[in-house]
PDB file of N, CA and C in Angstrom:
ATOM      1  N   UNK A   1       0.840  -1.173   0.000  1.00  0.00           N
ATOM      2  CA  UNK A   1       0.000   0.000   0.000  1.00  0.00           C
ATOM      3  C   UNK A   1       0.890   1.243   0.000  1.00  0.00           C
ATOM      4  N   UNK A   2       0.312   2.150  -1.149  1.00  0.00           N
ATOM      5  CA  UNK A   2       1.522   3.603  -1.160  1.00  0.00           C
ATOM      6  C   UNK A   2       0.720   4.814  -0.553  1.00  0.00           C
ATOM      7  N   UNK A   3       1.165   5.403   0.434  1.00  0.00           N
ATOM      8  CA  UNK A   3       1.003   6.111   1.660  1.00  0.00           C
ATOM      9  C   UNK A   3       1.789   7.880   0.730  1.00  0.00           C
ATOM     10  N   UNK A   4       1.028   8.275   1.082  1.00  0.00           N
ATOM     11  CA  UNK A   4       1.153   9.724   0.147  1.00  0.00           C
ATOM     12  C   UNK A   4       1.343  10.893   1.506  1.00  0.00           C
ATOM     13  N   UNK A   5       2.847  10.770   1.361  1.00  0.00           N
ATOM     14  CA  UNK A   5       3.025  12.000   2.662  1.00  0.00           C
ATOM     15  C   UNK A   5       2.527  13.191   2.086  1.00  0.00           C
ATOM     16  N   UNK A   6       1.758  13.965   3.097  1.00  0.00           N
ATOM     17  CA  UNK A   6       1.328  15.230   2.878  1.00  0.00           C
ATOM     18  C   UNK A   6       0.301  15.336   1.908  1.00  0.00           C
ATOM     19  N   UNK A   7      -0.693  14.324   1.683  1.00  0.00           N
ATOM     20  CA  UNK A   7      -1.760  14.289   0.909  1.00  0.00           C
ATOM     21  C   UNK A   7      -2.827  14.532   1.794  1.00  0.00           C
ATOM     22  N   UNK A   8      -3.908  15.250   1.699  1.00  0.00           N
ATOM     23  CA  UNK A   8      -4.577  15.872   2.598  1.00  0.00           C
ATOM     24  C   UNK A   8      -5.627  15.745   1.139  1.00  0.00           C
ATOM     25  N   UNK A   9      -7.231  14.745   1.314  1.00  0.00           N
ATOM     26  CA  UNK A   9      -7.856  15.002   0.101  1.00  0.00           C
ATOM     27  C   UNK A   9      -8.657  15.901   0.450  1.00  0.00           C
ATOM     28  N   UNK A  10      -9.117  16.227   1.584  1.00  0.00           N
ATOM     29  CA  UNK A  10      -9.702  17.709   2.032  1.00  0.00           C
ATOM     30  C   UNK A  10      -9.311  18.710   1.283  1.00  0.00           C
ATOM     31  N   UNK A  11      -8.130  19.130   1.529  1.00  0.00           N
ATOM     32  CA  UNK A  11      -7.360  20.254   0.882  1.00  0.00           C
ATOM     33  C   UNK A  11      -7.175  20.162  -0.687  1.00  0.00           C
ATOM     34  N   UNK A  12      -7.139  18.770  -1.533  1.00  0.00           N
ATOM     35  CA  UNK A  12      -7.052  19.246  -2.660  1.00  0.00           C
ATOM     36  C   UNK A  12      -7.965  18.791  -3.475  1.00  0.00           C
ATOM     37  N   UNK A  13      -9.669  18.697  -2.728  1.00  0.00           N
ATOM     38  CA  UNK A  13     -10.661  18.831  -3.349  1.00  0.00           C
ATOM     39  C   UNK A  13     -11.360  19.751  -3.545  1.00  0.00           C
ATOM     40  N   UNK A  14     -11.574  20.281  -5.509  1.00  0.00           N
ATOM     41  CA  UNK A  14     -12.221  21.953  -5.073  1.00  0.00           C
ATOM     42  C   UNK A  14     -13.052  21.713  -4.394  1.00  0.00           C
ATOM     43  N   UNK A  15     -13.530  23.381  -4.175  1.00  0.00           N
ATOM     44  CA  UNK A  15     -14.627  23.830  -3.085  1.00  0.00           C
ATOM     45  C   UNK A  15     -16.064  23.534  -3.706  1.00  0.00           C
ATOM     46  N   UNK A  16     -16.370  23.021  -3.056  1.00  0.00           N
ATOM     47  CA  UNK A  16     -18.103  22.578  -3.565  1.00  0.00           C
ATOM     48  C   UNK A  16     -18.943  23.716  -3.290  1.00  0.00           C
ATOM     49  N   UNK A  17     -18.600  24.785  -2.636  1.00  0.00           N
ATOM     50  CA  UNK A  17     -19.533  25.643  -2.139  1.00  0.00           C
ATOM     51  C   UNK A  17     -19.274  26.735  -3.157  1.00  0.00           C
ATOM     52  N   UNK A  18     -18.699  26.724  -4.272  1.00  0.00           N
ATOM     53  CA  UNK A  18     -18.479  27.781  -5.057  1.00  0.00           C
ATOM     54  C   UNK A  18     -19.878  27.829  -6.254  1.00  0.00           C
ATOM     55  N   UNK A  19     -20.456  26.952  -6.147  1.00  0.00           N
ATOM     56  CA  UNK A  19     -21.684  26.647  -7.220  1.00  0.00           C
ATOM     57  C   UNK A  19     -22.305  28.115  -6.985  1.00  0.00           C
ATOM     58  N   UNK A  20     -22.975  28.377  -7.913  1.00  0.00           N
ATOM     59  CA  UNK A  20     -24.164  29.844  -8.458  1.00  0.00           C
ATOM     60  C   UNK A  20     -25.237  28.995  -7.996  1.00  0.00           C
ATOM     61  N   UNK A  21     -25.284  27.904  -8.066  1.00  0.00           N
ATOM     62  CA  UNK A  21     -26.921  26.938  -7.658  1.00  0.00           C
ATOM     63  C   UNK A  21     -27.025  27.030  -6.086  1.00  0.00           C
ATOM     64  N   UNK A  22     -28.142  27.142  -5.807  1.00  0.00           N
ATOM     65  CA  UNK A  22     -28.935  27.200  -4.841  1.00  0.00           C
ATOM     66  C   UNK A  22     -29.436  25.837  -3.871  1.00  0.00           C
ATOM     67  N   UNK A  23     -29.171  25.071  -3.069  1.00  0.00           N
ATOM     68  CA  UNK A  23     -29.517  23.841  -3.082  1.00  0.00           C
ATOM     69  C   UNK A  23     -30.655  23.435  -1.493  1.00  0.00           C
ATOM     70  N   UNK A  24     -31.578  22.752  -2.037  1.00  0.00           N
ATOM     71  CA  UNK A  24     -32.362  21.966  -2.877  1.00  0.00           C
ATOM     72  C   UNK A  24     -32.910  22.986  -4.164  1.00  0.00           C
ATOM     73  N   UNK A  25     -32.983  22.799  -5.179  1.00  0.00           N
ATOM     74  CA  UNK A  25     -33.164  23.139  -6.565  1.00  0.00           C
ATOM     75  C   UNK A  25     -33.679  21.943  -7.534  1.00  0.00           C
ATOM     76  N   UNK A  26     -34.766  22.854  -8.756  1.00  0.00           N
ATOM     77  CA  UNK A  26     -34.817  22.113  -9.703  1.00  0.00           C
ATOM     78  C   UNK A  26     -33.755  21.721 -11.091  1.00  0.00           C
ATOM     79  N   UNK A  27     -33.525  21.057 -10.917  1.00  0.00           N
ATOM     80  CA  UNK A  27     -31.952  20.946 -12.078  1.00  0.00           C
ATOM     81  C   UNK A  27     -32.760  19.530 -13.500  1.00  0.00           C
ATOM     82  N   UNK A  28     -32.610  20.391 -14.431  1.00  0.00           N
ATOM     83  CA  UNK A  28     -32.918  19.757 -15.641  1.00  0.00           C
ATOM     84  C   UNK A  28     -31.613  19.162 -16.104  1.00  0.00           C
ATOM     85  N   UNK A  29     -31.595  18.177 -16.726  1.00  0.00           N
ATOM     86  CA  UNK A  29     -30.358  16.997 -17.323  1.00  0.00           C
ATOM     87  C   UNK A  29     -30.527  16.402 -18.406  1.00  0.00           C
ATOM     88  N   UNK A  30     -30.096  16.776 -19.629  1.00  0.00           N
ATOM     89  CA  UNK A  30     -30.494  16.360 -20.966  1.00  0.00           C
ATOM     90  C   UNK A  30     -29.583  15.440 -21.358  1.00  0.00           C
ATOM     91  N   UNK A  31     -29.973  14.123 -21.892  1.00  0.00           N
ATOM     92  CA  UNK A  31     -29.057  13.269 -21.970  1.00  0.00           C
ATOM     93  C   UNK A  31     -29.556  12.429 -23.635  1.00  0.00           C
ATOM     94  N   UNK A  32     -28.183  12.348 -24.382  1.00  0.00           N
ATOM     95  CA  UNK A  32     -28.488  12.248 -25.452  1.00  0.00           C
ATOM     96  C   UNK A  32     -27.989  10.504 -26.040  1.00  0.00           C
ATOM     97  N   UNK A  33     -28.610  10.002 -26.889  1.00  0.00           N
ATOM     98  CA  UNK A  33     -28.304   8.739 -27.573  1.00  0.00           C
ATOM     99  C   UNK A  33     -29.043   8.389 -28.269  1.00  0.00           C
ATOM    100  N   UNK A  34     -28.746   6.922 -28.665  1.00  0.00           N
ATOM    101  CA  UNK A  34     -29.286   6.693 -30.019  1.00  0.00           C
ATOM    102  C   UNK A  34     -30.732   5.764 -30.185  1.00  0.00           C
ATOM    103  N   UNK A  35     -31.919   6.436 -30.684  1.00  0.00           N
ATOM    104  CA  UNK A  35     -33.034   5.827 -30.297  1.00  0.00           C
ATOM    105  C   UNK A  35     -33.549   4.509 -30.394  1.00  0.00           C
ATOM    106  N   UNK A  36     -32.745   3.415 -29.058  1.00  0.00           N
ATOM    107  CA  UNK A  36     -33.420   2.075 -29.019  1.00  0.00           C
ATOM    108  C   UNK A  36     -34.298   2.258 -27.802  1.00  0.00           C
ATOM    109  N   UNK A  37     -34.698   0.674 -27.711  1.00  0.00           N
ATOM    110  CA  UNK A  37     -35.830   0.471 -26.799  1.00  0.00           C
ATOM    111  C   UNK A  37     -35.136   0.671 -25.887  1.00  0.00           C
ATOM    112  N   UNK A  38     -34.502   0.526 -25.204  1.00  0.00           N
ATOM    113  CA  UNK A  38     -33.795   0.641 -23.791  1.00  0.00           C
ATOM    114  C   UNK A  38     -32.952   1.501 -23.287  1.00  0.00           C
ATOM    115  N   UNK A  39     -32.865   2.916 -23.916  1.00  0.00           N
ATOM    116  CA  UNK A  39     -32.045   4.108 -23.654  1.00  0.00           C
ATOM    117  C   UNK A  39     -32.617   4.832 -22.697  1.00  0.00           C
ATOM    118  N   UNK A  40     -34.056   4.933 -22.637  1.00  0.00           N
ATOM    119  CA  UNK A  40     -34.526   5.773 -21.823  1.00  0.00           C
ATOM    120  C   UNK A  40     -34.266   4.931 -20.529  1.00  0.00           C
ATOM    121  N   UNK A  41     -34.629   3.903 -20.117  1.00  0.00           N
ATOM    122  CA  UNK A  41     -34.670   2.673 -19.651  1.00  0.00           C
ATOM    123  C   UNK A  41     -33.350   2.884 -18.698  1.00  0.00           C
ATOM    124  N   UNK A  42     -32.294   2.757 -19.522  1.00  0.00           N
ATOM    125  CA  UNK A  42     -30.916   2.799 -18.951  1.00  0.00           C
ATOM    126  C   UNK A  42     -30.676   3.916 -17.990  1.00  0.00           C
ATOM    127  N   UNK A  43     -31.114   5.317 -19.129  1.00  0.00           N
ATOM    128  CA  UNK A  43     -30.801   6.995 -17.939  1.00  0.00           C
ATOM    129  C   UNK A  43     -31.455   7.156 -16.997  1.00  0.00           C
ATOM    130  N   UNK A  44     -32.798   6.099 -16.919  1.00  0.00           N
ATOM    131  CA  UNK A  44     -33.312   6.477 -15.769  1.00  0.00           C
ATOM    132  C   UNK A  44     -32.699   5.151 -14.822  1.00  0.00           C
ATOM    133  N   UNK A  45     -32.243   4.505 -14.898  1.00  0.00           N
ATOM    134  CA  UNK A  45     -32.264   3.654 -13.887  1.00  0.00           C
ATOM    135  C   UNK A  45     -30.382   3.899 -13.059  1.00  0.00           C
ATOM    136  N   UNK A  46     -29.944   4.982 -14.218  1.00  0.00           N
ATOM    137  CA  UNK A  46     -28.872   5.950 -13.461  1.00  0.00           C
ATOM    138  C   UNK A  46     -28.831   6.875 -12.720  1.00  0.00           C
ATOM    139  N   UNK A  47     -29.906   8.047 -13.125  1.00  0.00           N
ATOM    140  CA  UNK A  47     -30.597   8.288 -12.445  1.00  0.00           C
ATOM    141  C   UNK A  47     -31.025   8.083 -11.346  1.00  0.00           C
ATOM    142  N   UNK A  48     -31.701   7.139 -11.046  1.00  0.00           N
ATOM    143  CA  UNK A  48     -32.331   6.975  -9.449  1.00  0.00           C
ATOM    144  C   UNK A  48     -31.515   6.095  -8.763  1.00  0.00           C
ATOM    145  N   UNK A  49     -30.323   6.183  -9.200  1.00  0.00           N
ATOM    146  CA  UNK A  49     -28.918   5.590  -8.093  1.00  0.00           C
ATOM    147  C   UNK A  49     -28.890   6.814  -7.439  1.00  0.00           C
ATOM    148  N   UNK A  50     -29.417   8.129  -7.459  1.00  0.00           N
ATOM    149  CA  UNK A  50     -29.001   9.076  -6.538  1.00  0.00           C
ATOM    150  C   UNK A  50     -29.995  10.045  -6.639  1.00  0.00           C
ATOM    151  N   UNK A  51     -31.162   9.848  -6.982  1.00  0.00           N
ATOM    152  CA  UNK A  51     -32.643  10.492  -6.563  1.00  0.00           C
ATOM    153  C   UNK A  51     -33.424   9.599  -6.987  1.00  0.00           C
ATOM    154  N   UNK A  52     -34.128   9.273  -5.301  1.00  0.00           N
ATOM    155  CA  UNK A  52     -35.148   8.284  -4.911  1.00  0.00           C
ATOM    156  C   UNK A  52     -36.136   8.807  -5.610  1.00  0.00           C
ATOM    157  N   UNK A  53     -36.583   9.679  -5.599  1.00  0.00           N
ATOM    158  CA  UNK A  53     -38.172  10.318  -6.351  1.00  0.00           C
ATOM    159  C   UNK A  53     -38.258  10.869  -7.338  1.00  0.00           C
ATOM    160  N   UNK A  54     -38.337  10.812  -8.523  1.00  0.00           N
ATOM    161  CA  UNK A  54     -38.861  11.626  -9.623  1.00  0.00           C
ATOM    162  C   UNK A  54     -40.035  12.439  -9.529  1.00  0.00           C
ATOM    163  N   UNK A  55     -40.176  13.207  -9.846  1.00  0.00           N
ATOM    164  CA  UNK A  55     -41.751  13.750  -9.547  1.00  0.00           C
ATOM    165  C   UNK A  55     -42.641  13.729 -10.794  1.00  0.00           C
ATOM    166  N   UNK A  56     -43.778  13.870 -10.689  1.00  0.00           N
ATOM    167  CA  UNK A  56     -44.617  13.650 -11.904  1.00  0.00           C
ATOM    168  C   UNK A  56     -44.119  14.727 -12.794  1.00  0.00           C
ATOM    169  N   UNK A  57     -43.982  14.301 -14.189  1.00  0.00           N
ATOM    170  CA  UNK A  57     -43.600  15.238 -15.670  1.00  0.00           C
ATOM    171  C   UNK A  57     -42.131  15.515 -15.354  1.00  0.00           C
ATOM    172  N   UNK A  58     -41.325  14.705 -14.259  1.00  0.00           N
ATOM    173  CA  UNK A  58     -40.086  14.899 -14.460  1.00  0.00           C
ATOM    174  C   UNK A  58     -39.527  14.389 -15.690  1.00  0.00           C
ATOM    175  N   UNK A  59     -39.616  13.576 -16.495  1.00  0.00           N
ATOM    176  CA  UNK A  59     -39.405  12.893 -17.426  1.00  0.00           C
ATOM    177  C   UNK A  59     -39.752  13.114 -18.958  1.00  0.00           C
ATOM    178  N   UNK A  60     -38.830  13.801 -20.053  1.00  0.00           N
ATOM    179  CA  UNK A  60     -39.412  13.911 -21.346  1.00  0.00           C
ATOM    180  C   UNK A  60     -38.864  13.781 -22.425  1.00  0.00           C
ATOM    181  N   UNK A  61     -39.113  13.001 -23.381  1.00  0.00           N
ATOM    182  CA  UNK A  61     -38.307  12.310 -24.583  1.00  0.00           C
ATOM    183  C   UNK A  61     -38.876  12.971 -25.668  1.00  0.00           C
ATOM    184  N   UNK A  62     -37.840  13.057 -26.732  1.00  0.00           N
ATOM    185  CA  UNK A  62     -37.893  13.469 -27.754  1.00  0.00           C
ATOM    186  C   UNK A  62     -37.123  12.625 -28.764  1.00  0.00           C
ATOM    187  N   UNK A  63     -37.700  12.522 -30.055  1.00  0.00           N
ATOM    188  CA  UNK A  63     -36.865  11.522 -31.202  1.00  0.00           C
ATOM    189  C   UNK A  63     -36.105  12.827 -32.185  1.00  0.00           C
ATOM    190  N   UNK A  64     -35.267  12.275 -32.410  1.00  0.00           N
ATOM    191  CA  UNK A  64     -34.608  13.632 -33.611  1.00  0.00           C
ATOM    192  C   UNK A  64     -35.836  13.708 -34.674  1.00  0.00           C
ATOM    193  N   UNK A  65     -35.475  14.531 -35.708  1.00  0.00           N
ATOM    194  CA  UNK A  65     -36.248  14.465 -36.876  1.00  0.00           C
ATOM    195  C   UNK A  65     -35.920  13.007 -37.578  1.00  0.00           C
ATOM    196  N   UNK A  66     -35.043  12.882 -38.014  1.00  0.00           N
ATOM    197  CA  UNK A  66     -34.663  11.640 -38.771  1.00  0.00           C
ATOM    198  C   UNK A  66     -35.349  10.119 -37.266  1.00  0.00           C
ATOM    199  N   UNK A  67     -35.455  10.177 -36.453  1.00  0.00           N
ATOM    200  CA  UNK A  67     -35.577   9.507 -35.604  1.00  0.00           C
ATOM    201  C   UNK A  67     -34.277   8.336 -34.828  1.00  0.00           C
ATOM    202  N   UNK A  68     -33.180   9.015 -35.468  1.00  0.00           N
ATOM    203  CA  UNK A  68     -31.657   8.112 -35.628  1.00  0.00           C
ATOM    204  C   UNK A  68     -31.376   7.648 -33.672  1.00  0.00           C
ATOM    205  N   UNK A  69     -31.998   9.672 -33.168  1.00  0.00           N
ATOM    206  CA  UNK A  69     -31.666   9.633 -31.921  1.00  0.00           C
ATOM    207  C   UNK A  69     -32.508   9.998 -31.103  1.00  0.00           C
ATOM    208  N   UNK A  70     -32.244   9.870 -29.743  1.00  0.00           N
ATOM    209  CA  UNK A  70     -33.675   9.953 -28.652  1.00  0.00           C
ATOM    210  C   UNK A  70     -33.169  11.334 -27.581  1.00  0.00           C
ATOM    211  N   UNK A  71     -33.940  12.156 -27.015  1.00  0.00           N
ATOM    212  CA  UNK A  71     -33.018  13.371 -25.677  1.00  0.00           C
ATOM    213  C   UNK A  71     -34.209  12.920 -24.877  1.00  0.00           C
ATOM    214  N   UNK A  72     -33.650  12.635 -23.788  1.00  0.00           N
ATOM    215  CA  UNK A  72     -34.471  12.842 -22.669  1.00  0.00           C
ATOM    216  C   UNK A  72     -33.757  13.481 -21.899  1.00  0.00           C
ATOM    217  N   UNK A  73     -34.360  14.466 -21.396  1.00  0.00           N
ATOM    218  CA  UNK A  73     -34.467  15.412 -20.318  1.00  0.00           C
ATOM    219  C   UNK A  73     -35.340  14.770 -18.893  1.00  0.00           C
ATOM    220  N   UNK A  74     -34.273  15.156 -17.974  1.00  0.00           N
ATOM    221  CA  UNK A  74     -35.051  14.563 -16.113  1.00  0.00           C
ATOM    222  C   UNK A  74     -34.066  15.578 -15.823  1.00  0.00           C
ATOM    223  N   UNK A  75     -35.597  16.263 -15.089  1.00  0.00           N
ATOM    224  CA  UNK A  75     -35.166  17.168 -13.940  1.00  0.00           C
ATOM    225  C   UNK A  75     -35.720  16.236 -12.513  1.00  0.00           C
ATOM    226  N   UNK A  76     -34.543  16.815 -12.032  1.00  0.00           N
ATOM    227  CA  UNK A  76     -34.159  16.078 -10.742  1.00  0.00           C
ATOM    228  C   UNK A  76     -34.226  17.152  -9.537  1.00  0.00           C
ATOM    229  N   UNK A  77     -34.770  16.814  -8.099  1.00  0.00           N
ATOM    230  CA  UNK A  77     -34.763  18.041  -6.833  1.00  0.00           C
ATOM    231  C   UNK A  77     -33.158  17.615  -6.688  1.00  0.00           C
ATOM    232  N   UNK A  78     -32.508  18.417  -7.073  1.00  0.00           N
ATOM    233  CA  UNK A  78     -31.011  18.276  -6.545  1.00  0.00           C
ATOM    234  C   UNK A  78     -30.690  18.803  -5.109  1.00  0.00           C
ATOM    235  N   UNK A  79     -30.089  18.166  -4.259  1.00  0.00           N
ATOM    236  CA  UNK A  79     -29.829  18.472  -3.218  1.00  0.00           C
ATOM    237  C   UNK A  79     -28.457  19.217  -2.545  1.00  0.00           C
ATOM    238  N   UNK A  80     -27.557  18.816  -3.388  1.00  0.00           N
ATOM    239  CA  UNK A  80     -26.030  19.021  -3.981  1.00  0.00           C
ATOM    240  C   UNK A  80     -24.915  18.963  -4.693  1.00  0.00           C
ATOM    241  N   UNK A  81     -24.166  19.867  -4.905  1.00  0.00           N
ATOM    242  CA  UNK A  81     -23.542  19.807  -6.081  1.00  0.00           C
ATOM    243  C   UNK A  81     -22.369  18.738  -6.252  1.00  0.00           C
ATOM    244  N   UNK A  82     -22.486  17.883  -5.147  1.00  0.00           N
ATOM    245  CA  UNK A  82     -21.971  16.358  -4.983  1.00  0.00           C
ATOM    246  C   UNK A  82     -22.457  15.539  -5.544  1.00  0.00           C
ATOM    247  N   UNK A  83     -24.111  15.369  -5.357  1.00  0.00           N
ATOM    248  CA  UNK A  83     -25.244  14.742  -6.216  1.00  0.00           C
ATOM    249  C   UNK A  83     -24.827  14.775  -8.031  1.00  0.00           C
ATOM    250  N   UNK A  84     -25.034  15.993  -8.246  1.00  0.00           N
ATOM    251  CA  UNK A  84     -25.171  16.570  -9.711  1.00  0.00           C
ATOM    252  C   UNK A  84     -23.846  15.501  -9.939  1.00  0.00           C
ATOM    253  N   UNK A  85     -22.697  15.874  -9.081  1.00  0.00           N
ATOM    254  CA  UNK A  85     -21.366  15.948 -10.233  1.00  0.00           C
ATOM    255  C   UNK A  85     -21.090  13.833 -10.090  1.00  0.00           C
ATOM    256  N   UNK A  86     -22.411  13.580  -9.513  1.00  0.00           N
ATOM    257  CA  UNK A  86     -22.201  11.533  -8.976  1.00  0.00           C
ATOM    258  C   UNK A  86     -23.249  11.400 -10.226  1.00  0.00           C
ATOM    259  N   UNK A  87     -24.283  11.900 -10.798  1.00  0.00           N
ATOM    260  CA  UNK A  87     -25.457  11.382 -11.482  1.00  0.00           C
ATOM    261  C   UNK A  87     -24.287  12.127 -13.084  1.00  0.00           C
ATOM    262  N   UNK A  88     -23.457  13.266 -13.136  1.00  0.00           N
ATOM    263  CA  UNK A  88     -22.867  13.094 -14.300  1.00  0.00           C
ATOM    264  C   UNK A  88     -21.860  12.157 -14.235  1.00  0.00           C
ATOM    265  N   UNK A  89     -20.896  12.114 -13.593  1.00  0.00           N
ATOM    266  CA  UNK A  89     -20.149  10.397 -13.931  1.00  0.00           C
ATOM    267  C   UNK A  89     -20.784   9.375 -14.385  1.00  0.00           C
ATOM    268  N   UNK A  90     -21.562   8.768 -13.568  1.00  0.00           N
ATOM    269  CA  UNK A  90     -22.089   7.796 -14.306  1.00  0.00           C
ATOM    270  C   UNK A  90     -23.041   7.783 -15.798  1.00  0.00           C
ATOM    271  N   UNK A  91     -23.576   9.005 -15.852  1.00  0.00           N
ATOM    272  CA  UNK A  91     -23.795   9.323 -17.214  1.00  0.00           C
ATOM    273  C   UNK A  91     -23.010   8.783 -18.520  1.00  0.00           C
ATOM    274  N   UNK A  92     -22.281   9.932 -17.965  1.00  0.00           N
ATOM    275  CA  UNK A  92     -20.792  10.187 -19.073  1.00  0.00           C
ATOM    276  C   UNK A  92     -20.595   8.970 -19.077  1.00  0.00           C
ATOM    277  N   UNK A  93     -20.312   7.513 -18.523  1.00  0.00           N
ATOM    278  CA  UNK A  93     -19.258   6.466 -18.055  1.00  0.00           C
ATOM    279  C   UNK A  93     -20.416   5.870 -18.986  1.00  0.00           C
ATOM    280  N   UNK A  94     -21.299   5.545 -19.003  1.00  0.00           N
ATOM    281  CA  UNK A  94     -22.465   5.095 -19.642  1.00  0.00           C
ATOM    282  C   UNK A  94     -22.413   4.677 -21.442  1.00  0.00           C
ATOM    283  N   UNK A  95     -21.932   3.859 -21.576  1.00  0.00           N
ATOM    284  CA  UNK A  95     -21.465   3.484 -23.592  1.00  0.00           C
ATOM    285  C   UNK A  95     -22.491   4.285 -24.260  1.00  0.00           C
ATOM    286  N   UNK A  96     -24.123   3.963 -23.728  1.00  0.00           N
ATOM    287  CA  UNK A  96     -24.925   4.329 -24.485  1.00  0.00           C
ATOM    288  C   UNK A  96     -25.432   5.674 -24.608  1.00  0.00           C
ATOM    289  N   UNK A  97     -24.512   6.646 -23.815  1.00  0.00           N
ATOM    290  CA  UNK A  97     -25.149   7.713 -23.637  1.00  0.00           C
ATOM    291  C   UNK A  97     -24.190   8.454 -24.757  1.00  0.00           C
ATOM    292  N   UNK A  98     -24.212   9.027 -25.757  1.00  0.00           N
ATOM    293  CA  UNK A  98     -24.028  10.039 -26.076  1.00  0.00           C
ATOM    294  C   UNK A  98     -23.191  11.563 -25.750  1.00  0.00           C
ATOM    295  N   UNK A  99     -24.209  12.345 -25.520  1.00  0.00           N
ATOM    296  CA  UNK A  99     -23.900  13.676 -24.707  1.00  0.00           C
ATOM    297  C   UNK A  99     -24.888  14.123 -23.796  1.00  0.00           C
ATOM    298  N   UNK A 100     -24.489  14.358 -22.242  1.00  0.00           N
ATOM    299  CA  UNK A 100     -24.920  14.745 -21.045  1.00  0.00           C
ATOM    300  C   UNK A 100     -25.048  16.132 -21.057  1.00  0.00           C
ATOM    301  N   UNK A 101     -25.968  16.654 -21.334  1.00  0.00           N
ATOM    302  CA  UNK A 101     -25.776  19.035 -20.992  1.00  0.00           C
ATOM    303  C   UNK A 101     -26.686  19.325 -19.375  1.00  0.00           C
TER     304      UNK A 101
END
């Protein structure tokens, strides 16, 4: 095991409190890929690894014009900007996802 003198992860994690967001907040999450049966399927079940509740009309899909690709948008009650930056990793990490805004 390698022991890191003078590593302090306190100290060299930015500041979380620097966000413009307000928290608890409504935070919209547009997440993009390619329109199969199981995309929506997938973002949401990433999703609620770190918000238990959706609320009604949190949830809304759209097909491109050509129909190639699918956006769903979930707004989420975000609680912190710890939350946000755990539900984009796994996004991003996600094969089938596309692009996260």
């Amino acid at each position: 095991m390698t022991i890191w003198r003078g590593y302090d992860p306190v100290k060299t994690m930015p500041d979380r409190d620097d966000s413009p967001l307000q928290f608890p907040c409504d935070f919209p999450i547009k997440i993009m890929g390619h329109n199969n049966l199981d995309f929506e399927v997938q973002v949401l079940s990433l999703i609620r690894r770190h918000v238990l509740d959706l609320g009604e009309g949190a949830v809304r899909s759209r097909t491109s014009r050509g129909g190639k690709y699918l956006s769903v948008t979930v707004t989420v009650r975000a609680t912190s900007r710890i939350q946000l930056d755990a539900i984009y990793r796994d996004l991003t990490a996600c094969e089938a996802v596309l692009v996260v805004l």
